[in-house]
C-alpha atoms as a PDB file:
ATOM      1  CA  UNK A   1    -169.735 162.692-167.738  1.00  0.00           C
ATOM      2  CA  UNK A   2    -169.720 166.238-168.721  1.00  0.00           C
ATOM      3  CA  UNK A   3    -169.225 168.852-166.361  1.00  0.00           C
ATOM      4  CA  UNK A   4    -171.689 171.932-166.197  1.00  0.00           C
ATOM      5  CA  UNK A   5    -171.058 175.506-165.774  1.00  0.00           C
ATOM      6  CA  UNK A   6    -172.352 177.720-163.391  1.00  0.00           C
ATOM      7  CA  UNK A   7    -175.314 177.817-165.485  1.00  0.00           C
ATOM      8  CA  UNK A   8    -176.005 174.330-165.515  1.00  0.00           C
ATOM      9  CA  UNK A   9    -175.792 174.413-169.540  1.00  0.00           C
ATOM     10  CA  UNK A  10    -172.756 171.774-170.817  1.00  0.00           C
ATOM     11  CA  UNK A  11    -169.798 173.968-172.092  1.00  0.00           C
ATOM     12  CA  UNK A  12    -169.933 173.277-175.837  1.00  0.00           C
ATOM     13  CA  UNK A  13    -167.239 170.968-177.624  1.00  0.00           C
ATOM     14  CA  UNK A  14    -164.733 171.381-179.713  1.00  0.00           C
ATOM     15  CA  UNK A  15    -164.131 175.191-178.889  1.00  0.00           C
ATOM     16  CA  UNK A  16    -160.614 174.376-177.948  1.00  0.00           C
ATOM     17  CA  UNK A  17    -159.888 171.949-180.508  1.00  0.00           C
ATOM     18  CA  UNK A  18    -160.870 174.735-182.959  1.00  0.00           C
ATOM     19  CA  UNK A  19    -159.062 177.620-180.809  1.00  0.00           C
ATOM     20  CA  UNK A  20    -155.786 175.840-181.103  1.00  0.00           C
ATOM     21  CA  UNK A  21    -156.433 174.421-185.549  1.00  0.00           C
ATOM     22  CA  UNK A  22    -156.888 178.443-185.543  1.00  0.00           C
ATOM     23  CA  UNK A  23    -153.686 179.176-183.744  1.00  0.00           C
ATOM     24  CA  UNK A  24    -151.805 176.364-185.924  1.00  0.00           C
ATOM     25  CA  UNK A  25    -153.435 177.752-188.995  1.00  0.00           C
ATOM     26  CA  UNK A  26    -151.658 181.883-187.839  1.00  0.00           C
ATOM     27  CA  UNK A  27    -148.654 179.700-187.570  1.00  0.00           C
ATOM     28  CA  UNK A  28    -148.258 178.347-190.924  1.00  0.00           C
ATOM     29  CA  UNK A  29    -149.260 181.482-192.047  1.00  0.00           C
ATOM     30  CA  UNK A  30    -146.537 183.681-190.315  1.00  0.00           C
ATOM     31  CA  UNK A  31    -144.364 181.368-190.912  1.00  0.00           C
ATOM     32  CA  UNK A  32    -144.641 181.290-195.001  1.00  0.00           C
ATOM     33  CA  UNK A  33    -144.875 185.558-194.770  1.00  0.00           C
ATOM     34  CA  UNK A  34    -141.496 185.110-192.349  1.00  0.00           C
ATOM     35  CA  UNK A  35    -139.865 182.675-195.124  1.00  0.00           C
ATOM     36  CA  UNK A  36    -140.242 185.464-198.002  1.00  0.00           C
ATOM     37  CA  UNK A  37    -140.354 188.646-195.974  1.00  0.00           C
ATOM     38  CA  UNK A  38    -138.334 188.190-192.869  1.00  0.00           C
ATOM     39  CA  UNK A  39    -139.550 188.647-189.378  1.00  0.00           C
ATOM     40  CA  UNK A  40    -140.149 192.267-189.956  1.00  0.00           C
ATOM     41  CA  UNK A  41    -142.990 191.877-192.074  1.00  0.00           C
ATOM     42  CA  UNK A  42    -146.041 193.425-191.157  1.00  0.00           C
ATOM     43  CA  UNK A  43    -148.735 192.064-188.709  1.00  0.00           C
ATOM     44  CA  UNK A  44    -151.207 192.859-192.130  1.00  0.00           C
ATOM     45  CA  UNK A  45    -149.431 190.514-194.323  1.00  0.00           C
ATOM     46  CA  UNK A  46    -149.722 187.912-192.370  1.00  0.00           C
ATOM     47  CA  UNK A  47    -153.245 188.241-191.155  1.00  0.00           C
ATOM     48  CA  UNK A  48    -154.275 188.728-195.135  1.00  0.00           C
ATOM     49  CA  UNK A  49    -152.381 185.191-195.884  1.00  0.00           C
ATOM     50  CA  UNK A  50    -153.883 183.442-192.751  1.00  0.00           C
ATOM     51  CA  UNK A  51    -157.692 184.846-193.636  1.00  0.00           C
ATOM     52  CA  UNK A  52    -158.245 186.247-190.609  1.00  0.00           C
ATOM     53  CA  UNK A  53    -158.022 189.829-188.783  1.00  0.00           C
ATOM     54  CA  UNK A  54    -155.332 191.607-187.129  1.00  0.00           C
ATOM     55  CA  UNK A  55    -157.237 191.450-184.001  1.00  0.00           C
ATOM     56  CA  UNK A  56    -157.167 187.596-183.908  1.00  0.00           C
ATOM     57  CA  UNK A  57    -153.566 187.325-184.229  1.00  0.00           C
ATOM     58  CA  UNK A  58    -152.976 189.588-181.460  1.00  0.00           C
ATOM     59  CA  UNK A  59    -155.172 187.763-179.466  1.00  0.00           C
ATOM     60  CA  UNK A  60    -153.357 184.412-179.819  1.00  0.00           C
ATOM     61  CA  UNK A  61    -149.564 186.309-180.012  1.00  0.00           C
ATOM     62  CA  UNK A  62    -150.126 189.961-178.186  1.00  0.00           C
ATOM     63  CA  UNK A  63    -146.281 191.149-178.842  1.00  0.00           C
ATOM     64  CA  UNK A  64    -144.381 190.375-182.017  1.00  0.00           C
ATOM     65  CA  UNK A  65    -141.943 187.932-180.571  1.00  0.00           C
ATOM     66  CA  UNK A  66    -144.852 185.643-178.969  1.00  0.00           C
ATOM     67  CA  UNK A  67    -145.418 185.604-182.532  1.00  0.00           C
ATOM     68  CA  UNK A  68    -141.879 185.072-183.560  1.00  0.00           C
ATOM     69  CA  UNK A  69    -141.393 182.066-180.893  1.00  0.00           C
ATOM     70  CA  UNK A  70    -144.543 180.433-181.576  1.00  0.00           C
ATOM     71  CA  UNK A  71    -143.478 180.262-184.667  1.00  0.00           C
ATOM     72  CA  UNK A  72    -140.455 178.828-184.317  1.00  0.00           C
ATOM     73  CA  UNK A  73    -141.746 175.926-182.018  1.00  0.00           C
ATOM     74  CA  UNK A  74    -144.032 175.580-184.677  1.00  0.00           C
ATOM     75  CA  UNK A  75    -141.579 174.968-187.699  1.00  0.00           C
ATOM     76  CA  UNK A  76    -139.454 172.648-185.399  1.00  0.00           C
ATOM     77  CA  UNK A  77    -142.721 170.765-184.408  1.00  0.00           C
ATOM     78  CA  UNK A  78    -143.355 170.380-188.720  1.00  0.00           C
ATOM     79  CA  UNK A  79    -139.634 169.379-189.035  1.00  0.00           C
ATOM     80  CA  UNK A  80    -139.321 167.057-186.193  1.00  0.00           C
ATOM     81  CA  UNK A  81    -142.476 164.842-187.907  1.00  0.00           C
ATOM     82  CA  UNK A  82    -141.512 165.719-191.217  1.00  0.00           C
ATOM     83  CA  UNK A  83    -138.568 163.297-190.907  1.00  0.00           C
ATOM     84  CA  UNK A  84    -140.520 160.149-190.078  1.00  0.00           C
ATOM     85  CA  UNK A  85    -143.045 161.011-192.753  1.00  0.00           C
ATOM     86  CA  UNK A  86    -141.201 161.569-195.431  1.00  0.00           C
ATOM     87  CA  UNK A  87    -138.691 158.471-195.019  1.00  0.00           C
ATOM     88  CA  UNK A  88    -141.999 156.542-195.295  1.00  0.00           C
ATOM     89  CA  UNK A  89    -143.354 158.325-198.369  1.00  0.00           C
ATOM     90  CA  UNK A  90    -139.993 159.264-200.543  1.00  0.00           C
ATOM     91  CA  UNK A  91    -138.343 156.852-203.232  1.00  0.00           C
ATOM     92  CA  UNK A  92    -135.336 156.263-201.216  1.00  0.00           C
ATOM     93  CA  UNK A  93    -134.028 158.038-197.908  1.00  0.00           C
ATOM     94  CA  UNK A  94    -130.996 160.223-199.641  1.00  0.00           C
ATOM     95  CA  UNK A  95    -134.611 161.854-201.312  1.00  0.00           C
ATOM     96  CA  UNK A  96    -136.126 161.551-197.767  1.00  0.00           C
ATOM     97  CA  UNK A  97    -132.854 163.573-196.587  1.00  0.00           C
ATOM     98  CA  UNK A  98    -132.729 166.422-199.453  1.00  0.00           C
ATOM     99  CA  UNK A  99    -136.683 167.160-198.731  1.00  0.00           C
ATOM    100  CA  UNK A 100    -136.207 167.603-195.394  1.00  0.00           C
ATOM    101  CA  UNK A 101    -133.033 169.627-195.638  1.00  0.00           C
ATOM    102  CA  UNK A 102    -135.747 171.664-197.379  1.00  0.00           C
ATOM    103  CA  UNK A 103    -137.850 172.004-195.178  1.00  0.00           C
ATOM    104  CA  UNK A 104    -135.168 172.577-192.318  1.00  0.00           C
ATOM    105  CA  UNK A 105    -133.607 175.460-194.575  1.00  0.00           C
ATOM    106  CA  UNK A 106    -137.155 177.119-194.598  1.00  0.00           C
ATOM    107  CA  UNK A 107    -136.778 176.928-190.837  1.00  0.00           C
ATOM    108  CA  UNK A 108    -133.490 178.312-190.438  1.00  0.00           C
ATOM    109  CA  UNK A 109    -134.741 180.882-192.605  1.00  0.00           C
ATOM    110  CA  UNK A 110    -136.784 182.252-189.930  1.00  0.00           C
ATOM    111  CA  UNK A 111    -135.090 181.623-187.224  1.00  0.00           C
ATOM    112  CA  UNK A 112    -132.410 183.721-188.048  1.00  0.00           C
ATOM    113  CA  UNK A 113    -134.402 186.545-186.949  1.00  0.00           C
ATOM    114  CA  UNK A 114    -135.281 185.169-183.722  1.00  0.00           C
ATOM    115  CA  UNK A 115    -132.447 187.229-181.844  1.00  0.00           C
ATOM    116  CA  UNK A 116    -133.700 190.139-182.572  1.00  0.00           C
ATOM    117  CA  UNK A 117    -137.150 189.950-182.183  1.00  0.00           C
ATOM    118  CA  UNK A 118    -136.569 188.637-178.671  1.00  0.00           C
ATOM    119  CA  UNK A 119    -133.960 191.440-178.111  1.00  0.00           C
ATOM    120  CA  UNK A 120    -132.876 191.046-174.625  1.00  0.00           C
ATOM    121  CA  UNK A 121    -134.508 188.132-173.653  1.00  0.00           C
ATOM    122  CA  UNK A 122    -130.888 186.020-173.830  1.00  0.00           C
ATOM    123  CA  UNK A 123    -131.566 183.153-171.872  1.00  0.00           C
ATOM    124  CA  UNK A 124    -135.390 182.644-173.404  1.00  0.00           C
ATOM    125  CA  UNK A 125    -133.016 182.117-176.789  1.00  0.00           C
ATOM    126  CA  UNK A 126    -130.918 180.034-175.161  1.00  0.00           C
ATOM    127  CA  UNK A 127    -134.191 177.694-174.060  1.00  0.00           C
ATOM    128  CA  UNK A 128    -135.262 177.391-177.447  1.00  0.00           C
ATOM    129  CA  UNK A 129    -132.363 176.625-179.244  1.00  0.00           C
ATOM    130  CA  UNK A 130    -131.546 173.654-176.965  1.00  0.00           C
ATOM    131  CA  UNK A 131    -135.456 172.626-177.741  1.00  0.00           C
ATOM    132  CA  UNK A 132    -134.374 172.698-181.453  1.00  0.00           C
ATOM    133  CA  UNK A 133    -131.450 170.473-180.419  1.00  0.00           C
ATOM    134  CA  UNK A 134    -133.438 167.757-178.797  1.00  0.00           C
ATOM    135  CA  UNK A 135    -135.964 167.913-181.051  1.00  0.00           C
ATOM    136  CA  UNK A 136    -134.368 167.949-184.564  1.00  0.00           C
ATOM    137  CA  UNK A 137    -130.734 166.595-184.446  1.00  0.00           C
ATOM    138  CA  UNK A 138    -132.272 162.966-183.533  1.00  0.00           C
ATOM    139  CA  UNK A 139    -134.318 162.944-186.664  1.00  0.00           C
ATOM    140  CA  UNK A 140    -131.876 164.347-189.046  1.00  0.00           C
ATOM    141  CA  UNK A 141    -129.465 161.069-187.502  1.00  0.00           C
ATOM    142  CA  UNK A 142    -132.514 158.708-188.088  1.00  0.00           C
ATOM    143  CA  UNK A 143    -132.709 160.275-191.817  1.00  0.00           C
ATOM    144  CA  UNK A 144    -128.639 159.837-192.469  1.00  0.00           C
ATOM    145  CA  UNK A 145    -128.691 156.272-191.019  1.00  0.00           C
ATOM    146  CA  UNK A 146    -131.312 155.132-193.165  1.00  0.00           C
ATOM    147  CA  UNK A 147    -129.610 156.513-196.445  1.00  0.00           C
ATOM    148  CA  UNK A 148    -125.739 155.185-195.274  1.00  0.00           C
ATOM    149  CA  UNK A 149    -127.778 152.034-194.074  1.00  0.00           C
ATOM    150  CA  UNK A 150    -129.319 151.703-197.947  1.00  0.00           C
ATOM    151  CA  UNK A 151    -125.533 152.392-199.908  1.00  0.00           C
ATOM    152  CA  UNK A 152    -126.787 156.198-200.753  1.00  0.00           C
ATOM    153  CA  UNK A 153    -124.498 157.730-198.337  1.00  0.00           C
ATOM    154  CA  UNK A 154    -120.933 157.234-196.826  1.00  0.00           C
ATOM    155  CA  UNK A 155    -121.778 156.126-193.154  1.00  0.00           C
ATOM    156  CA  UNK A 156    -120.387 158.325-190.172  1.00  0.00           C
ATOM    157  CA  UNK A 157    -121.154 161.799-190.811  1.00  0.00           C
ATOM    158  CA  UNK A 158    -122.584 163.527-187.539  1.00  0.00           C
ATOM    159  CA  UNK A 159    -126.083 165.009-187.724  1.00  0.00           C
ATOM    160  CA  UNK A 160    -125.458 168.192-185.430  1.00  0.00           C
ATOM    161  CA  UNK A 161    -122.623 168.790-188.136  1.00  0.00           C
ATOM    162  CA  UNK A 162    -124.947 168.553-191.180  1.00  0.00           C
ATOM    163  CA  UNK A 163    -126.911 171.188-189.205  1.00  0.00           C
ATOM    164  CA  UNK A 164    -124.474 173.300-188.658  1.00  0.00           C
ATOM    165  CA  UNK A 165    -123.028 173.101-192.535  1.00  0.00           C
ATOM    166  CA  UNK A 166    -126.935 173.816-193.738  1.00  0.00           C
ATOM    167  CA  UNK A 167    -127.320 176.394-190.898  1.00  0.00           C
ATOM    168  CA  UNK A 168    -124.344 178.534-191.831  1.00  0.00           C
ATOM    169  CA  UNK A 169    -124.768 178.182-195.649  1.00  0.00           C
ATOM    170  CA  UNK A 170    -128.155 180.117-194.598  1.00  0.00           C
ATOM    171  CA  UNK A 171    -126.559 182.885-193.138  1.00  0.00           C
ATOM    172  CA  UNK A 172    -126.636 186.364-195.021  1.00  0.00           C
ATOM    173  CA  UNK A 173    -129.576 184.694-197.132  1.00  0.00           C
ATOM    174  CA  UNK A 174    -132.305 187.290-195.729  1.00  0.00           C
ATOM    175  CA  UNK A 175    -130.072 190.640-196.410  1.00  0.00           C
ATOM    176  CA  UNK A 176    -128.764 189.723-200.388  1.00  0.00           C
ATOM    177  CA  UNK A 177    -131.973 188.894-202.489  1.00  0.00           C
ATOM    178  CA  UNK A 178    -129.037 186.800-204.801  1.00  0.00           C
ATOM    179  CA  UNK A 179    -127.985 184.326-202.748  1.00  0.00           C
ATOM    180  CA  UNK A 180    -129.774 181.214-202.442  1.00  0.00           C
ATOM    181  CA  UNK A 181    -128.588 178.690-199.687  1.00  0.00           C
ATOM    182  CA  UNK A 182    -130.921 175.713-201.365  1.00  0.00           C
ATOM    183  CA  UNK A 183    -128.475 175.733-204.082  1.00  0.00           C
ATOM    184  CA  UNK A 184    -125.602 175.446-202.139  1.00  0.00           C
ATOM    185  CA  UNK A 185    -127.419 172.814-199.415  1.00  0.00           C
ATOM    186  CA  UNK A 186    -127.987 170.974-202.626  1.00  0.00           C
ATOM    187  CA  UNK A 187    -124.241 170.379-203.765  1.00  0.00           C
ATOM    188  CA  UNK A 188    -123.896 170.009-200.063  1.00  0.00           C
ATOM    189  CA  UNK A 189    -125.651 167.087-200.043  1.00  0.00           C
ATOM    190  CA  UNK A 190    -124.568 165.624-203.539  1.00  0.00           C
ATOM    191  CA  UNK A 191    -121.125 165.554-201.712  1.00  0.00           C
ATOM    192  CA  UNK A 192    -122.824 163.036-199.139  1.00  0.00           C
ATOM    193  CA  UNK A 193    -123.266 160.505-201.784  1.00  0.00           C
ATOM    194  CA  UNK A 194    -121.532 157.633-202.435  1.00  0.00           C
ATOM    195  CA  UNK A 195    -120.141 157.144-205.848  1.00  0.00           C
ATOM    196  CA  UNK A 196    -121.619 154.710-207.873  1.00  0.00           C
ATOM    197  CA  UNK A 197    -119.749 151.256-208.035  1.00  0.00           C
ATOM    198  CA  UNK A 198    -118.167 150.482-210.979  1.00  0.00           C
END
């Protein structure tokens, strides 16, 4: 049974459902502006993409790196389920693989300004980069073990590795407007596969 306020009226439903489809709404917002403009870009931009005001965002992130991390949980959050979703969806799981190295380069993307927006704040860094770990480095090994289980891929290659390869090809990618990590992630991943049998 529904508990009444002070007022005796029944608090209405759904506010917090909606409260938090808002706050995952700023998310994919700031994290599309963060993707093409850095972490840098202005509270504006991202309020303009996410059809709301300034006001709300600060209301749901009051300092930039709230933003920044909430963010970032976010993006791992879309990665983590991305994995399962799309080995269930794609033609094959070496496909399965390359879209979610995708996805997980978008990621990196953004997280590579994560230091700095959190400045000081060492050890919160330090939280949230084991997070990533436990959350992401089990579904990129679920997404290699299907493709080396179906021939696509030679078995045995680590998926913390992988990471790491993908992770450092993005680095330098937000300061030189001509370099592209997909490209290279790409012949990163064509160097996975197996060669065909004669």
């Amino acid at each position: 049974m529904p508990t009444t306020g002070q007022s005796g009226e029944v608090p209405p439903r759904g506010k917090r459902a909606d409260a938090l489809r808002n706050q995952q709404a700023l998310l994919a917002a700031a994290a599309e502006v963060f993707v093409t403009s850095g972490v840098d870009a202005p509270i504006r931009q991202i309020a303009a993409r996410a059809g709301v005001g300034t006001g709300t965002i600060y209301r749901h992130f009051p300092t930039r790196a709230d933003l920044v991390v909430g963010v970032y949980r976010h993006q791992v959050e879309a990665c983590a389920e991305a994995g399962p979703e799309l080995l269930a969806a794609a033609d094959s799981p070496l496909a399965a693989l390359r879209q979610w190295a995708d996805l997980f380069v978008d990621f990196l993307v953004t997280k590579h300004g994560l230091a700095g927006a959190l400045q000081s704040d060492s050890s919160g860094f330090e939280a949230l980069h084991a997070y990533f770990l436990d959350r992401l480095v089990p579904v990129c090994g679920r997404l290699l073990d299907a493709a080396a289980e179906a021939g696509e891929i030679s078995p045995g290659i680590e998926p913390y590795e992988l990471m790491r390869g993908i992770g450092n090809l993005c680095i330098g990618r937000d300061d030189d407007p001509r370099y592209d990590p997909r490209r290279l992630v790409e012949l990163l991943l064509r160097g996975l596969q197996r060669p065909p049998s004669p």
